[in-house]
PDB file of N, CA and C in Angstrom:
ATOM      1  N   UNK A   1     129.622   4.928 -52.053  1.00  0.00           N
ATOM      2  CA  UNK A   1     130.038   5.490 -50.795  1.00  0.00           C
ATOM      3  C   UNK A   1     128.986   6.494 -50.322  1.00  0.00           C
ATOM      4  N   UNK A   2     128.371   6.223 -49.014  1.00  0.00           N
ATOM      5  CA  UNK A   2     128.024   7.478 -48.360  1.00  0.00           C
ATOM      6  C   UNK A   2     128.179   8.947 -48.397  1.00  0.00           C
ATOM      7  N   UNK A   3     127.297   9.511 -48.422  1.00  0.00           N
ATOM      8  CA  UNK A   3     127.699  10.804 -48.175  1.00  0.00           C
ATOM      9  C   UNK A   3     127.504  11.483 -46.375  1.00  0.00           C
ATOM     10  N   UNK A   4     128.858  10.526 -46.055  1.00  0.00           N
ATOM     11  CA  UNK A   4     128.684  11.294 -44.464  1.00  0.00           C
ATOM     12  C   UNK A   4     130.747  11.738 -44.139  1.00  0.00           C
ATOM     13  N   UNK A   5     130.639  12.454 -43.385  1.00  0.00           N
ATOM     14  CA  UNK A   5     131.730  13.043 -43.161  1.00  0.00           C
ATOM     15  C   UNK A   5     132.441  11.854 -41.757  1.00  0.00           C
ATOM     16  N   UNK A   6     133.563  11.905 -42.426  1.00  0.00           N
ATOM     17  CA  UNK A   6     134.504  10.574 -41.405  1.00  0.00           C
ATOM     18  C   UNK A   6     134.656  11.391 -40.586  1.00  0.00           C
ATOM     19  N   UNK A   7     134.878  12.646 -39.763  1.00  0.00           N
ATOM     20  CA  UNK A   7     135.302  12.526 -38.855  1.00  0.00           C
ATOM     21  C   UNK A   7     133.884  13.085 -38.320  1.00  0.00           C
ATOM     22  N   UNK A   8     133.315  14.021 -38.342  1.00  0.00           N
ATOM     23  CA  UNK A   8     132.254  14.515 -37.713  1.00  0.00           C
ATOM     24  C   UNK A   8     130.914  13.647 -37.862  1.00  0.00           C
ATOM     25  N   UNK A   9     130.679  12.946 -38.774  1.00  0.00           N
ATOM     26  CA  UNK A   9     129.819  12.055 -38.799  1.00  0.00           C
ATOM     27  C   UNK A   9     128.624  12.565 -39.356  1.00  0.00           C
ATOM     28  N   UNK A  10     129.039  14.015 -39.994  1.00  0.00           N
ATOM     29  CA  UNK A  10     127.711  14.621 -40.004  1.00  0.00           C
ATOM     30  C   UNK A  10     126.740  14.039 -41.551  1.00  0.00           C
ATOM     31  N   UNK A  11     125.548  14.079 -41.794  1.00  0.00           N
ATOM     32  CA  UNK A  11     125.169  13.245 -42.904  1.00  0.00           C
ATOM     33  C   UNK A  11     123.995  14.729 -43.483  1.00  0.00           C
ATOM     34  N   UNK A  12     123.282  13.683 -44.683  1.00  0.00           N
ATOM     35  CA  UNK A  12     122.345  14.514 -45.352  1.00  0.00           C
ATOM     36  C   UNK A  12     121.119  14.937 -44.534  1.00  0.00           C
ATOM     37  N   UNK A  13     120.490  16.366 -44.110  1.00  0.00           N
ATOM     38  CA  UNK A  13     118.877  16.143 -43.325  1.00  0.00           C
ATOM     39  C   UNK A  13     117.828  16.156 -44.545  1.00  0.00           C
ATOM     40  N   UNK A  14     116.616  16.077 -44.180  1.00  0.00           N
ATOM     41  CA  UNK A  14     115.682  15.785 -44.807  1.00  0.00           C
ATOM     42  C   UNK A  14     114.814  17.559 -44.425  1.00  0.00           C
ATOM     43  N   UNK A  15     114.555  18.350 -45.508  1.00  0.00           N
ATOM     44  CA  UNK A  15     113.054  19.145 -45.201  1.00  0.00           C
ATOM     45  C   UNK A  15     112.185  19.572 -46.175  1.00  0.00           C
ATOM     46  N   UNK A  16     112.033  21.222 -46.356  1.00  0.00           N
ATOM     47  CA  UNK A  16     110.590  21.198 -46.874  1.00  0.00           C
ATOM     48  C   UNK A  16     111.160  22.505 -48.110  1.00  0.00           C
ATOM     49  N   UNK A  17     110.838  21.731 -49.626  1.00  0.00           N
ATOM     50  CA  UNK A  17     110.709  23.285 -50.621  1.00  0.00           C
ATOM     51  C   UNK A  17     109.884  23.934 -50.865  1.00  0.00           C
ATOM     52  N   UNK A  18     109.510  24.834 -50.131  1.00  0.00           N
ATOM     53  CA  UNK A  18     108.508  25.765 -50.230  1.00  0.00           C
ATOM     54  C   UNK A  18     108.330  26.699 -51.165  1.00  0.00           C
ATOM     55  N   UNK A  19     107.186  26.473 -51.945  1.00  0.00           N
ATOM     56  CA  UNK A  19     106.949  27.548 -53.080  1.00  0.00           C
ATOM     57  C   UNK A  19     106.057  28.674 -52.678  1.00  0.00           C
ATOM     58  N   UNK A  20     106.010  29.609 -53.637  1.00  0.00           N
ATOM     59  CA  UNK A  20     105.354  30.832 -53.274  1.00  0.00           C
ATOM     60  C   UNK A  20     104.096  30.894 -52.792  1.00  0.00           C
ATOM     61  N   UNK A  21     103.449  29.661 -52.748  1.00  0.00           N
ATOM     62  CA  UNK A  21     102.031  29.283 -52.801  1.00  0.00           C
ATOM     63  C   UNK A  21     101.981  28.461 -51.774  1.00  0.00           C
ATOM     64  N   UNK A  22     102.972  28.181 -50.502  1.00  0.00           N
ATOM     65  CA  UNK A  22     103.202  27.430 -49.713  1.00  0.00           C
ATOM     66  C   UNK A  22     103.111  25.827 -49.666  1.00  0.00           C
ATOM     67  N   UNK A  23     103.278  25.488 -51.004  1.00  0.00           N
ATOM     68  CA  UNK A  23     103.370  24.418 -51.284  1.00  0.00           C
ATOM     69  C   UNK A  23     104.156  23.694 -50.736  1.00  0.00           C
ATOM     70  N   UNK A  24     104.457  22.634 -50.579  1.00  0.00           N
ATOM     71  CA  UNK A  24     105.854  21.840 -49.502  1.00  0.00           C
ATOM     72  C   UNK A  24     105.477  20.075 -50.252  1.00  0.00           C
ATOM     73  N   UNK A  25     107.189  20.472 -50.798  1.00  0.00           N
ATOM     74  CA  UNK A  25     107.691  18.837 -50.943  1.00  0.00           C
ATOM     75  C   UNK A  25     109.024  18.988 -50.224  1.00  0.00           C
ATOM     76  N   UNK A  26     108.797  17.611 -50.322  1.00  0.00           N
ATOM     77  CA  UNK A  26     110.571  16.862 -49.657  1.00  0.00           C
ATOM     78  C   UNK A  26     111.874  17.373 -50.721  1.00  0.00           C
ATOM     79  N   UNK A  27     112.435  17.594 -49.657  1.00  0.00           N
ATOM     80  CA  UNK A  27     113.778  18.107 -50.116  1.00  0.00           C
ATOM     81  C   UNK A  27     114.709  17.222 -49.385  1.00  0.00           C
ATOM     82  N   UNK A  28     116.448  16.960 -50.125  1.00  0.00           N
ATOM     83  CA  UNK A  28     117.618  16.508 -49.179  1.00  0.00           C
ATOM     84  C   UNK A  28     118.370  17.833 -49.196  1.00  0.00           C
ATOM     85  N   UNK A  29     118.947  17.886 -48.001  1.00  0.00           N
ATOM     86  CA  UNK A  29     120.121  19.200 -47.771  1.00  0.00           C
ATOM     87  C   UNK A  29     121.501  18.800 -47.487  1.00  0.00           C
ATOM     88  N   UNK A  30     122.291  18.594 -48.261  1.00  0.00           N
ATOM     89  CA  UNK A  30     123.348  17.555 -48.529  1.00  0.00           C
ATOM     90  C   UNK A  30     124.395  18.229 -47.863  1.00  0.00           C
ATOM     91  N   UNK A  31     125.468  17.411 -47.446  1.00  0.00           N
ATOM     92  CA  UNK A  31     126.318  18.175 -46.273  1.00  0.00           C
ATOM     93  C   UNK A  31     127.649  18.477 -47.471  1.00  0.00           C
ATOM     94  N   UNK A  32     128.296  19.490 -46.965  1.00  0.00           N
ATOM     95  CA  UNK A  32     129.367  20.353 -48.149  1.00  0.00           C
ATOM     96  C   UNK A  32     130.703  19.327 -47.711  1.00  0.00           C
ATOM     97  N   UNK A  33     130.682  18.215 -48.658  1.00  0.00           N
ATOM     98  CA  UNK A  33     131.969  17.284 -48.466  1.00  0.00           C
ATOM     99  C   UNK A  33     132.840  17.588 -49.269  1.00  0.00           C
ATOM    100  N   UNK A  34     134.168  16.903 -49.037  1.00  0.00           N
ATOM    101  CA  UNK A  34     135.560  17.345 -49.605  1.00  0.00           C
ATOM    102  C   UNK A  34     136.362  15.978 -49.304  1.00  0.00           C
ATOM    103  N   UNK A  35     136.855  15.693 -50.495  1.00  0.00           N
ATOM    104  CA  UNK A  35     137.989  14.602 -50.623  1.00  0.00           C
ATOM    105  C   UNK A  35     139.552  15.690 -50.205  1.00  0.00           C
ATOM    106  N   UNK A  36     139.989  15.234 -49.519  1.00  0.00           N
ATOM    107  CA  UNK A  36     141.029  15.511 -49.403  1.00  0.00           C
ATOM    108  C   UNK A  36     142.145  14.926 -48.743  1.00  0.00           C
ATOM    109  N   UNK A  37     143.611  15.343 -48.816  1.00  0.00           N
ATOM    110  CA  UNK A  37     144.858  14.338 -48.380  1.00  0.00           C
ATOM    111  C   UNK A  37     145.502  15.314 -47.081  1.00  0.00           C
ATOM    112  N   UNK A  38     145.806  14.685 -46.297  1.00  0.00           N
ATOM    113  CA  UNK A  38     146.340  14.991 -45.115  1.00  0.00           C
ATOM    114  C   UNK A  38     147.743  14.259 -45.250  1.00  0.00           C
ATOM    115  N   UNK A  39     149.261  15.138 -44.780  1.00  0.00           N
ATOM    116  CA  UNK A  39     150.402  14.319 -44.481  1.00  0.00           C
ATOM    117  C   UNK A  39     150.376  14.286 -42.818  1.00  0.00           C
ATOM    118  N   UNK A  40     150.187  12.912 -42.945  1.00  0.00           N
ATOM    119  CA  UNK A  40     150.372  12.130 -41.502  1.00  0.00           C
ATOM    120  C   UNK A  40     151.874  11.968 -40.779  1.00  0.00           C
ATOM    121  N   UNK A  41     152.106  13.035 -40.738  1.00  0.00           N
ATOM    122  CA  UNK A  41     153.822  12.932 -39.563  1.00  0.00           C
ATOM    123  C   UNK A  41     154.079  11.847 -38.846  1.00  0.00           C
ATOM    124  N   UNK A  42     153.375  11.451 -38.142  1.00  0.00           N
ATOM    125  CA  UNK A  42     153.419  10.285 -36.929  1.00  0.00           C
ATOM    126  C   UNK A  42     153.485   9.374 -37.464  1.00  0.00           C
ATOM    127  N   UNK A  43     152.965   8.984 -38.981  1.00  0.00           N
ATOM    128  CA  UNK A  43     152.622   7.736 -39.412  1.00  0.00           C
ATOM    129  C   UNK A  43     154.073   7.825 -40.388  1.00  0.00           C
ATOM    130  N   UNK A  44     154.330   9.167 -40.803  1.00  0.00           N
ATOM    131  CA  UNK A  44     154.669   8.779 -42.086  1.00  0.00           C
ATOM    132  C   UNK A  44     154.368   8.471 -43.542  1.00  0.00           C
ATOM    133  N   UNK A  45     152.651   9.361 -43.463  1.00  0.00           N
ATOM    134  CA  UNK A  45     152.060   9.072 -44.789  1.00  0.00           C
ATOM    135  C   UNK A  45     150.899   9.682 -44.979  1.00  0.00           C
ATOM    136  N   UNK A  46     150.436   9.764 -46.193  1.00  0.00           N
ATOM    137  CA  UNK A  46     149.175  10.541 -46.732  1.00  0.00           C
ATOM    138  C   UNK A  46     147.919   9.584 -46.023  1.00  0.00           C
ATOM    139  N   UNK A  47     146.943  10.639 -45.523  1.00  0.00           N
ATOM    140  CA  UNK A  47     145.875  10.040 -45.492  1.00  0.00           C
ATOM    141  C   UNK A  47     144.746  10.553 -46.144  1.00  0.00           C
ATOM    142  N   UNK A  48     143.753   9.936 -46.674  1.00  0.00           N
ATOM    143  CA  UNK A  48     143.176   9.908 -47.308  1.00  0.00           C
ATOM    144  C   UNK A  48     141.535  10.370 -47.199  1.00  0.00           C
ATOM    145  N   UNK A  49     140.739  11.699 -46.423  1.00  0.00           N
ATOM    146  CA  UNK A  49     139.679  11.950 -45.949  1.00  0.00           C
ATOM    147  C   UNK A  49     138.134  12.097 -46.645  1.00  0.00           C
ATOM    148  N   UNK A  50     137.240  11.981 -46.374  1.00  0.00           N
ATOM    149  CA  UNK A  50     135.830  12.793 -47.150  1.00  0.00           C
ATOM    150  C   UNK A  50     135.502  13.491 -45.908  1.00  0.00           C
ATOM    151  N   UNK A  51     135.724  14.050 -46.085  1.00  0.00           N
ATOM    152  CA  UNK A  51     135.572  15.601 -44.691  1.00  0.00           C
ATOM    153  C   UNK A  51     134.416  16.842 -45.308  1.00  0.00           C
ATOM    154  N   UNK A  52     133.370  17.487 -44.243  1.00  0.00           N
ATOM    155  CA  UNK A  52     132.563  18.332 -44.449  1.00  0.00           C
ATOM    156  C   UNK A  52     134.154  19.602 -44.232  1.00  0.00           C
ATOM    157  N   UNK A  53     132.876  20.454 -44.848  1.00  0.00           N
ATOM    158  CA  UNK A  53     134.419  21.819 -44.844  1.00  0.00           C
ATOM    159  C   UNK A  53     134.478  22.413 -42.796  1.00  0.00           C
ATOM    160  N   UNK A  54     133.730  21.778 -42.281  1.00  0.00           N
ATOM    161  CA  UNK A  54     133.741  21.564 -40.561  1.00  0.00           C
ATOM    162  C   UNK A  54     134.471  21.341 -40.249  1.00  0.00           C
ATOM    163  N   UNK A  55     134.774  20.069 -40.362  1.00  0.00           N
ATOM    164  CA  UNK A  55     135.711  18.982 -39.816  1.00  0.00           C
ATOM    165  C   UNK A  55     137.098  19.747 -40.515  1.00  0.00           C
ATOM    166  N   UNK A  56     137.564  20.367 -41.580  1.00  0.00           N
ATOM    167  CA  UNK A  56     138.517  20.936 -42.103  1.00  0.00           C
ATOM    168  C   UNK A  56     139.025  21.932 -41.467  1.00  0.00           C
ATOM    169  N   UNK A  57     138.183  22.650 -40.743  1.00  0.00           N
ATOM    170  CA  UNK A  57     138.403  23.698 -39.703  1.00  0.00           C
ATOM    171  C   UNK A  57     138.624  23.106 -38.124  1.00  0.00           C
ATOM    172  N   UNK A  58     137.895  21.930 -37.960  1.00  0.00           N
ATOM    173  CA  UNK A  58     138.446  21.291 -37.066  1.00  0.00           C
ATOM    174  C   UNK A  58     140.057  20.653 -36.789  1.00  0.00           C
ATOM    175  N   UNK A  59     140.298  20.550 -37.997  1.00  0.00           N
ATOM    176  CA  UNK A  59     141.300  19.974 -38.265  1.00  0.00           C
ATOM    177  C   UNK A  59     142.316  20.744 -38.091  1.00  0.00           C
ATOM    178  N   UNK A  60     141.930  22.022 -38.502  1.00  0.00           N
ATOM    179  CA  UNK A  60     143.354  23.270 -38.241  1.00  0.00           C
ATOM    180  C   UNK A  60     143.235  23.784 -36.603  1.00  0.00           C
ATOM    181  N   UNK A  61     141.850  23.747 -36.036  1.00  0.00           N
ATOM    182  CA  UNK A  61     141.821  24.175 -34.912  1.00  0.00           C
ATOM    183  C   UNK A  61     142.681  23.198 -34.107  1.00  0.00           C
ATOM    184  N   UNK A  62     142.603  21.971 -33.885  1.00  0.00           N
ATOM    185  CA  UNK A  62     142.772  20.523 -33.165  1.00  0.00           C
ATOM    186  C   UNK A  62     144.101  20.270 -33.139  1.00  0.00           C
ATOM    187  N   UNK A  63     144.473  20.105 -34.544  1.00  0.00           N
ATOM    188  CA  UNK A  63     145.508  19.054 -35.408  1.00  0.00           C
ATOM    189  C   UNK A  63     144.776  17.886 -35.879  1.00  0.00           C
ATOM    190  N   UNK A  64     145.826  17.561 -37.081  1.00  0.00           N
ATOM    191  CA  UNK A  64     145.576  16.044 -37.251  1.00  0.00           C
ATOM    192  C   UNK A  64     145.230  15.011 -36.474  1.00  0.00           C
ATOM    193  N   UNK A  65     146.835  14.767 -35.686  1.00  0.00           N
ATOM    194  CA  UNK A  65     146.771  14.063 -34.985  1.00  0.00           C
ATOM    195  C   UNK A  65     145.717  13.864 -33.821  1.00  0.00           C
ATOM    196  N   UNK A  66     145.345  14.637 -33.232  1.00  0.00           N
ATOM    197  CA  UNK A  66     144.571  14.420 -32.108  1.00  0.00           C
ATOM    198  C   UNK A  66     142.771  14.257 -33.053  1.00  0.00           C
ATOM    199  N   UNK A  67     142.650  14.708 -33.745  1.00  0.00           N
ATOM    200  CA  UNK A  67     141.071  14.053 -35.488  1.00  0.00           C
ATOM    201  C   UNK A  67     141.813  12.741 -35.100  1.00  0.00           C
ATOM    202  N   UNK A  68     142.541  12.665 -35.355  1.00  0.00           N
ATOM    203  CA  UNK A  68     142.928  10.906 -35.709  1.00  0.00           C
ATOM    204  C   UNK A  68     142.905   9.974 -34.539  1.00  0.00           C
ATOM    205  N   UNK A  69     143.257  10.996 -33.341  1.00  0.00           N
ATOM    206  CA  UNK A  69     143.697  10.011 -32.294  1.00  0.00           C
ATOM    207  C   UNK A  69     142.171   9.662 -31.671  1.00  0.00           C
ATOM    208  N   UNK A  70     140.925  10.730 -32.089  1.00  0.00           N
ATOM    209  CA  UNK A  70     139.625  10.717 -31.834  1.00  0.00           C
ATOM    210  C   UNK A  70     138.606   9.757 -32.853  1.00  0.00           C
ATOM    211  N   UNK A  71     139.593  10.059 -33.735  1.00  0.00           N
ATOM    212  CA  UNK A  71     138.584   8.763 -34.831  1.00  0.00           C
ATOM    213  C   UNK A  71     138.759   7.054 -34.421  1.00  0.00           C
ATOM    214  N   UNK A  72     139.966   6.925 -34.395  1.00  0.00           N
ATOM    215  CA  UNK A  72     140.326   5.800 -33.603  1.00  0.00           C
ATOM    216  C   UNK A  72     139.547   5.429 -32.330  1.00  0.00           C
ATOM    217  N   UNK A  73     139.168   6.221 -31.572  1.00  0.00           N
ATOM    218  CA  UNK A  73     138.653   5.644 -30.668  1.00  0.00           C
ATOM    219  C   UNK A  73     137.504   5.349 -30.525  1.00  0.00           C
ATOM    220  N   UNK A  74     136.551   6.313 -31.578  1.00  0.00           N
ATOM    221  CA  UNK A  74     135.169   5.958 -32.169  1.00  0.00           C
ATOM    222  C   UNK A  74     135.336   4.584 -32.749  1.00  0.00           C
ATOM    223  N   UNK A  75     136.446   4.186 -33.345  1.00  0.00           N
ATOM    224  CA  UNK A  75     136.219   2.919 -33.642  1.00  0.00           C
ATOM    225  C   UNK A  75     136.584   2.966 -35.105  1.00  0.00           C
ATOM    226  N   UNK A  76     136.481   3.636 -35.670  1.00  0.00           N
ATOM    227  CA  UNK A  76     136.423   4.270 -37.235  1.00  0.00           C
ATOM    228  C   UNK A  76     137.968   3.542 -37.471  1.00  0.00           C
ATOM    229  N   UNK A  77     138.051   3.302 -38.718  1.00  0.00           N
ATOM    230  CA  UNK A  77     139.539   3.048 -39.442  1.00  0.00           C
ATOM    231  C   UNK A  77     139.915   3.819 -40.179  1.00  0.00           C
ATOM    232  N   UNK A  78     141.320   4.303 -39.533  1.00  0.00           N
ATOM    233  CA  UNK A  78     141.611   5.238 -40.254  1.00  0.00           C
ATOM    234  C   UNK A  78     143.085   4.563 -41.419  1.00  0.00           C
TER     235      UNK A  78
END
């Protein structure tokens, strides 16, 4: 499985580890994901997320339902 966040979409970027000597290699900067369960009222059931801790705050700002009613329309299966 990917490491990208279902609802925000957000993924890993790519940059630079710089040593004291200004040295520079490639680095990944991995996005702060979270498995977690949501109770779905409308549905009647647990759902099942990999959410950045973003989208988790989105989630309390928003609601569920309306994350869901937005993932759906991206196309995404929820």
């Amino acid at each position: 499985m990917s490491r990208v966040c279902q609802v925000t979409g957000k993924k890993a970027l790519v940059g630079n580890r710089v040593s004291h000597s200004n040295h520079k290699t490639k680095r990944r900067l991995e996005v702060n994901l979270r498995n977690k369960r949501f109770w779905f009222e409308e549905e009647s059931r647990w759902l099942r997320l990999r959410l950045s801790a973003r989208a988790m705050r989105l989630i309390d700002k928003q609601g569920l339902a309306q994350v869901v009613r937005d993932m759906r329309a991206r196309g995404e299966k929820v």
